[in-house]
Protein backbone atom coordinates (compact mmCIF):
# COMPACT_ATOMS: atom_id res chain seq x y z
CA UNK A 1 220.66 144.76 111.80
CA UNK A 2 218.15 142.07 112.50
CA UNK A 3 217.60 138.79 110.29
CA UNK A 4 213.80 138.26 110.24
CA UNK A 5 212.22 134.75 108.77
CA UNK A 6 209.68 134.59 106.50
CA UNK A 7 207.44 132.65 107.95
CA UNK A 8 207.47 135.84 110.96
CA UNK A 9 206.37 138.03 108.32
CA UNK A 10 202.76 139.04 107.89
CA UNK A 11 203.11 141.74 105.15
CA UNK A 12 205.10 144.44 103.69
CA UNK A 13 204.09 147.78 103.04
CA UNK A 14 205.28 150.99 101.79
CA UNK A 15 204.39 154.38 103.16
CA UNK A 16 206.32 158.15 102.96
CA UNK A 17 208.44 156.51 100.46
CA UNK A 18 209.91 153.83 102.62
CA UNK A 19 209.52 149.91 102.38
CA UNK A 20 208.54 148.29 105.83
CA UNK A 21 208.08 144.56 106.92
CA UNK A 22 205.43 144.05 109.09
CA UNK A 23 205.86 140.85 111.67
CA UNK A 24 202.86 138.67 113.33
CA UNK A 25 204.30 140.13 116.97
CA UNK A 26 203.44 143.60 115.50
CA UNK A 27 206.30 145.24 115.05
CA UNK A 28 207.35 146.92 111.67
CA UNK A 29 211.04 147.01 110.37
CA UNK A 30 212.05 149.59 107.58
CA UNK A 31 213.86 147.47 104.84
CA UNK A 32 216.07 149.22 101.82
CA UNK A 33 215.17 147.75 99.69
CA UNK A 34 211.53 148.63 97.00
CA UNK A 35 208.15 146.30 97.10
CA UNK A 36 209.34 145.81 93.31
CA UNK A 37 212.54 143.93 94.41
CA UNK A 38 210.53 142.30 97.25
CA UNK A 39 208.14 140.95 94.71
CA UNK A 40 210.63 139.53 92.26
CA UNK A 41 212.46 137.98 94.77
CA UNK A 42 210.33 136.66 97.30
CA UNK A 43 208.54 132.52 96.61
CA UNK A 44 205.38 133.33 94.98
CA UNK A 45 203.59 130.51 96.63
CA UNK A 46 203.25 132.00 100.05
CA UNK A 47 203.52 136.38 99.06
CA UNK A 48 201.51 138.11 96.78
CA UNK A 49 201.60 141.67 95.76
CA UNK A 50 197.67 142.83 96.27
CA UNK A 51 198.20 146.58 95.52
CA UNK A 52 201.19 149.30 94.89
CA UNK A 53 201.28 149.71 98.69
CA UNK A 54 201.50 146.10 100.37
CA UNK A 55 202.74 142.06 99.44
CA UNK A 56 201.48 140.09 102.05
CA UNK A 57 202.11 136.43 103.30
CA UNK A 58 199.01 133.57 102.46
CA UNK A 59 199.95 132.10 106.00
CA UNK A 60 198.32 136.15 107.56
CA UNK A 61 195.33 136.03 105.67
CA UNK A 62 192.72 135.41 108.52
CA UNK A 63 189.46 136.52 106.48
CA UNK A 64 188.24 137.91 103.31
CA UNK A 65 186.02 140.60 103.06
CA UNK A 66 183.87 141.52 100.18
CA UNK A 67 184.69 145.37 99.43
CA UNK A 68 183.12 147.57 97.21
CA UNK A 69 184.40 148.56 93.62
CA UNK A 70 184.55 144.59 92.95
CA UNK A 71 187.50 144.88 95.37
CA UNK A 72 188.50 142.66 98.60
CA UNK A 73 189.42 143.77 102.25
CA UNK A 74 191.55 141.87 103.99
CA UNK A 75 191.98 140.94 107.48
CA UNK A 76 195.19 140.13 109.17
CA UNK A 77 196.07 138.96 112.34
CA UNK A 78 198.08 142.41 113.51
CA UNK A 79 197.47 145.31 110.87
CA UNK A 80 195.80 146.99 111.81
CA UNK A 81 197.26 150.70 110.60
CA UNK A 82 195.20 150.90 107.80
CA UNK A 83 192.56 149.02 105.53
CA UNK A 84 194.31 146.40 103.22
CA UNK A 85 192.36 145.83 100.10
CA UNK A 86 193.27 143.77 96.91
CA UNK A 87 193.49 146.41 94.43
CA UNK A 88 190.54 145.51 91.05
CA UNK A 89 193.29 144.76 88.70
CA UNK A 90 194.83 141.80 90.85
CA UNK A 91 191.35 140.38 92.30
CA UNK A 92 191.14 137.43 90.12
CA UNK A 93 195.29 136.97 89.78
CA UNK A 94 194.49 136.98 94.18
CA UNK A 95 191.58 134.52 94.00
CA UNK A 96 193.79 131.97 91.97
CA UNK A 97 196.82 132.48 93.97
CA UNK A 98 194.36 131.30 97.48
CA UNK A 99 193.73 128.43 95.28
């Protein structure tokens, strides 16, 4: 077991039907817990869920990319595994969250 701060996490994501946390040193963690539980129970002022797959941390986001699809990329300081995009239905829901 290993107790893991918030503000060390950039992002958690799912993938092969398990729930990871992914930490600005780089390293990922798999959690038991769902991204539906994460959601509910982490502060909604510094995580967002952006798609099915991820919920990532405000304090990560290092750039915004314009994507197609009327979508958004984003870049993060370490993951780099695969693109994160803000899925269309949570774009504007995203855009007032960054303030």
């Amino acid at each position: 077991m290993k107790v893991i701060s918030t503000d060390e996490i950039e992002c958690f994501f799912s993938e092969n039907k398990g729930t990871y946390i992914h930490t600005f040193d780089n390293r990922n963690y798999l959690v038991e817990t769902t991204l539906e539980v994460l959601e509910r129970e982490l502060d909604a002022k510094d995580f967002f869920r952006i798609s099915r797959k991820f919920i990532i941390s405000l304090k990560a986001i290092k750039e915004i990319v314009v994507y197609n699809n009327s979508r958004l990329k984003l870049i993060l300081p370490s993951y780099k595994e695969e693109e994160v995009i803000v899925s269309r239905e949570k774009v504007a829901d995203f855009k007032s969250w960054i303030g």
